[in-house]
C-alpha atoms as a PDB file:
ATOM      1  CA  UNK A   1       9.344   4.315 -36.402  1.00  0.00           C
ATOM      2  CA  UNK A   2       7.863   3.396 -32.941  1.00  0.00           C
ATOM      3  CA  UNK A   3       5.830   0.508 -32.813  1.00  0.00           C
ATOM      4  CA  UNK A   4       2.456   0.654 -31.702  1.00  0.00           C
ATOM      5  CA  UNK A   5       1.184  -0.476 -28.183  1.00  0.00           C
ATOM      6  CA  UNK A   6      -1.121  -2.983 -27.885  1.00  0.00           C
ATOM      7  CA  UNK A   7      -2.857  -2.315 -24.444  1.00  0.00           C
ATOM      8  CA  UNK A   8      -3.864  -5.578 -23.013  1.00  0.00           C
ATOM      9  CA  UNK A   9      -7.406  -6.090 -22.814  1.00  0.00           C
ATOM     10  CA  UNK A  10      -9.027  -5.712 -18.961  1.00  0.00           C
ATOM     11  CA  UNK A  11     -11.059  -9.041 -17.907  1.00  0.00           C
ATOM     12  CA  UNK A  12     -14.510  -9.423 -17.612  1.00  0.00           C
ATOM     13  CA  UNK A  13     -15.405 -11.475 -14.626  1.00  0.00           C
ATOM     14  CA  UNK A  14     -18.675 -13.785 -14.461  1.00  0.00           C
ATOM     15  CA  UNK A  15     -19.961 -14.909 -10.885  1.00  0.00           C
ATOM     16  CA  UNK A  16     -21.589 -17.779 -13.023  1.00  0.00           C
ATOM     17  CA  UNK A  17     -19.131 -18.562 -16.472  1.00  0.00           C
ATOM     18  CA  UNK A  18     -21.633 -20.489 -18.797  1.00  0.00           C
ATOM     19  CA  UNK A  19     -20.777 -19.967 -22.073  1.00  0.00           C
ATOM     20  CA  UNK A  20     -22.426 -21.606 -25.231  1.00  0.00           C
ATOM     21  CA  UNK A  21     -20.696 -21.744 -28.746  1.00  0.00           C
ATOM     22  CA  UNK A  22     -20.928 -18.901 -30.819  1.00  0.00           C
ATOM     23  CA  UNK A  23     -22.238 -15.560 -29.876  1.00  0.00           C
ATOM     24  CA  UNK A  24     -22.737 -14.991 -26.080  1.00  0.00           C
ATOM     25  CA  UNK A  25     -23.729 -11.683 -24.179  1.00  0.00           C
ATOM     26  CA  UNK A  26     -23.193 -10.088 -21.305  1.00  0.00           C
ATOM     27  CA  UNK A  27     -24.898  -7.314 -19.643  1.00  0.00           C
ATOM     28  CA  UNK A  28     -22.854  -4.678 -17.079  1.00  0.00           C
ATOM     29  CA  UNK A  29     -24.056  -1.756 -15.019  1.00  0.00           C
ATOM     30  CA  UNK A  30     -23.593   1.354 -16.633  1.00  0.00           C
ATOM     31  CA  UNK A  31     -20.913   2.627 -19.351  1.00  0.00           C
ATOM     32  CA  UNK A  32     -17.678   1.209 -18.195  1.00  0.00           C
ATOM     33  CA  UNK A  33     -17.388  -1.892 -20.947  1.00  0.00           C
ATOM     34  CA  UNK A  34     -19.282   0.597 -23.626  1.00  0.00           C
ATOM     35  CA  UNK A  35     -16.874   0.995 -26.745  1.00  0.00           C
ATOM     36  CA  UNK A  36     -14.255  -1.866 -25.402  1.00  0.00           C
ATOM     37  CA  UNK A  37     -13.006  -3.398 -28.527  1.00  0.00           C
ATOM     38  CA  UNK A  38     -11.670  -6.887 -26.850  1.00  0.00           C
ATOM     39  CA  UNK A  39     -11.788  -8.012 -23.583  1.00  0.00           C
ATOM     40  CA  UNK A  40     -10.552 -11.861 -21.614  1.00  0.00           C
ATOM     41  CA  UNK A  41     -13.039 -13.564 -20.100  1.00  0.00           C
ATOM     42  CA  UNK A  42     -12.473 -15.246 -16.688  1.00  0.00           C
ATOM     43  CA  UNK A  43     -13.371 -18.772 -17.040  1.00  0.00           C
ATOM     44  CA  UNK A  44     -14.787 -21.587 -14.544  1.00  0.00           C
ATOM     45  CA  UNK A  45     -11.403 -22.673 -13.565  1.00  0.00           C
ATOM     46  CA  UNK A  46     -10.331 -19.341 -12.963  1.00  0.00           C
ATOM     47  CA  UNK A  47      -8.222 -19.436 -16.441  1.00  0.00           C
ATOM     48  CA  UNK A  48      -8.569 -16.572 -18.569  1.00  0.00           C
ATOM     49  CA  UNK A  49      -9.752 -16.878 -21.991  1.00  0.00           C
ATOM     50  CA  UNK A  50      -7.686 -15.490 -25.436  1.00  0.00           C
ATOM     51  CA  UNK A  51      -9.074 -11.734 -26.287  1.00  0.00           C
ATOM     52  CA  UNK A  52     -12.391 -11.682 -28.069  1.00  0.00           C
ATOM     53  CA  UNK A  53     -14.229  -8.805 -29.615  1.00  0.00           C
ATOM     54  CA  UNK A  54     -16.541  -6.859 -27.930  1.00  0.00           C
ATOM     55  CA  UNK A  55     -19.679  -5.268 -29.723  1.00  0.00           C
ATOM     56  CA  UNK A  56     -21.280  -2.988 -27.004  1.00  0.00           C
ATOM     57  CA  UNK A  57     -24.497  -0.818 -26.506  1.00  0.00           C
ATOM     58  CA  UNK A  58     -25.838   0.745 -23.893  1.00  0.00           C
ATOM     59  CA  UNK A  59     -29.652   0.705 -23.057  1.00  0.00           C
ATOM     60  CA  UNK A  60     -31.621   1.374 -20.005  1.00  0.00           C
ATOM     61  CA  UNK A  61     -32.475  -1.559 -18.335  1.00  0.00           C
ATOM     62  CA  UNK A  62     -36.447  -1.361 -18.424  1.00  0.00           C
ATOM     63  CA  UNK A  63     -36.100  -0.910 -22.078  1.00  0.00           C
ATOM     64  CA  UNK A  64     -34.763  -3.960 -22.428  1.00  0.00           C
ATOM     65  CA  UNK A  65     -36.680  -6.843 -24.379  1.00  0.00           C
ATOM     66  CA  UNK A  66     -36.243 -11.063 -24.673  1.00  0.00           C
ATOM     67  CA  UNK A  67     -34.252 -10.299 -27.948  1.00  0.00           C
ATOM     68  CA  UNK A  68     -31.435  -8.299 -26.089  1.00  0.00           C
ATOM     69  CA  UNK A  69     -30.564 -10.949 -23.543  1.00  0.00           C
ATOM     70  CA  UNK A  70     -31.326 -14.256 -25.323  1.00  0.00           C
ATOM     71  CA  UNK A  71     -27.916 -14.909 -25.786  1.00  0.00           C
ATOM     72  CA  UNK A  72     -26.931 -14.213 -22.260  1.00  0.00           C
ATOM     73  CA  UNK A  73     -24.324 -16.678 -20.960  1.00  0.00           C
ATOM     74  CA  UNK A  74     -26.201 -17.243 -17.649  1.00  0.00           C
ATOM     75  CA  UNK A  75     -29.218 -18.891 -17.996  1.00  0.00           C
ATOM     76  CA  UNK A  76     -31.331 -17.516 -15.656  1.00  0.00           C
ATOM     77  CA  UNK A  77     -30.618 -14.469 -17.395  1.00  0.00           C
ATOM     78  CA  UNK A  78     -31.965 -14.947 -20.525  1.00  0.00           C
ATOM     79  CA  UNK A  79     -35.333 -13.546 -19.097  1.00  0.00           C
ATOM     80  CA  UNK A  80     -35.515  -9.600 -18.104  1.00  0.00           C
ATOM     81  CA  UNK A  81     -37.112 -10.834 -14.747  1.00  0.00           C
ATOM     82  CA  UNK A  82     -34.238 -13.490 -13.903  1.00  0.00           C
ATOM     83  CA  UNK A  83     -31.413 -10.749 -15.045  1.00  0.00           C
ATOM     84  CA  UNK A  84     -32.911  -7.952 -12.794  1.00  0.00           C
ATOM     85  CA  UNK A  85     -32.527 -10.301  -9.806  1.00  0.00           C
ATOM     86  CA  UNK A  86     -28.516 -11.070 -10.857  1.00  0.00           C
ATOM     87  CA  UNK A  87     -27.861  -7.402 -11.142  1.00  0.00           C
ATOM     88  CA  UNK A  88     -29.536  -6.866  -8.216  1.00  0.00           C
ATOM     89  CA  UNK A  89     -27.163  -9.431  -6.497  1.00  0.00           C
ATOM     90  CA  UNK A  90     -24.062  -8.452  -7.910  1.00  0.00           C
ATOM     91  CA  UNK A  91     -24.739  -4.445  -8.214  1.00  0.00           C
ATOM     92  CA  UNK A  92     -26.293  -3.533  -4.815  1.00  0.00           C
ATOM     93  CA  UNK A  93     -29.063  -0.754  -5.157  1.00  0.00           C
ATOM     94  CA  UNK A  94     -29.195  -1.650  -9.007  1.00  0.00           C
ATOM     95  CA  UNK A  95     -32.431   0.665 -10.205  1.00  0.00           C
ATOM     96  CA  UNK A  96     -34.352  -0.689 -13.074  1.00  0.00           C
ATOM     97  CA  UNK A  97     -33.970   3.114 -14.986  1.00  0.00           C
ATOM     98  CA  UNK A  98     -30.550   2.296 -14.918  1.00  0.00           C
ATOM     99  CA  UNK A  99     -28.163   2.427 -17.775  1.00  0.00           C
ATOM    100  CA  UNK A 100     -26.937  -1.136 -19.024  1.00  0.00           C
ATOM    101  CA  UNK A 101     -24.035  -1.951 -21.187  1.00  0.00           C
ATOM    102  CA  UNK A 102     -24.661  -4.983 -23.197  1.00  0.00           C
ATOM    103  CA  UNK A 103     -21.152  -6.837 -24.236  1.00  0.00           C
ATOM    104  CA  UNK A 104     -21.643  -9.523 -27.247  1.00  0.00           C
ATOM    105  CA  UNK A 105     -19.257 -11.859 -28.139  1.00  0.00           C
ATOM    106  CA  UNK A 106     -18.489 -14.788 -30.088  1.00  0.00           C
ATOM    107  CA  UNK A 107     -16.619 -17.948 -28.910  1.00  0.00           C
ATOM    108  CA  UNK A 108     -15.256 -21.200 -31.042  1.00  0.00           C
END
């Protein structure tokens, strides 16, 4: 019988690595991190974290509301006005009719 692989899961990177306890979000241009099962999470020290689960949906980003994003790690982000700005920073040209991928997870 050959064993199964177990891919390793890719990284998600944070330009600002708040996270809280429990469930945490994340929100990504486009479709890329849509239907990732597990992913590591670079931390503030530049560690990277164990693999956690990944519940994903995607959503255009001027459909988004408060409830979406009020577990997003980065605070400023937790409003749609302060998140546009952050994509806009780290996605250059980022369109608000623009698909968004929103990554939840839970940490200890």
């Amino acid at each position: 019988m050959i064993a199964a692989l177990n891919p390793i899961p890719p990284i998600l990177e944070f330009s600002n690595p708040v996270f809280q306890p429990g469930r945490n979000t994340t929100v990504r241009r486009g479709r890329k991190w849509h239907s990732v099962p597990a992913a590591r999470l670079r931390l503030a020290d530049g560690s990277l974290s164990p693999p956690v689960s990944l519940q994903t949906h995607i959503k255009r980003f001027d459909h988004l509301c408060a409830a979406d994003i009020a577990f997003e790690h980065d605070p400023p982000c937790r409003t749609v006005a302060g998140l546009l700005a952050e994509l806009r920073r780290c996605y250059p040209g980022f369109a608000e009719h623009e698909e968004v991928t929103l990554c939840h997870f839970l940490l200890p």
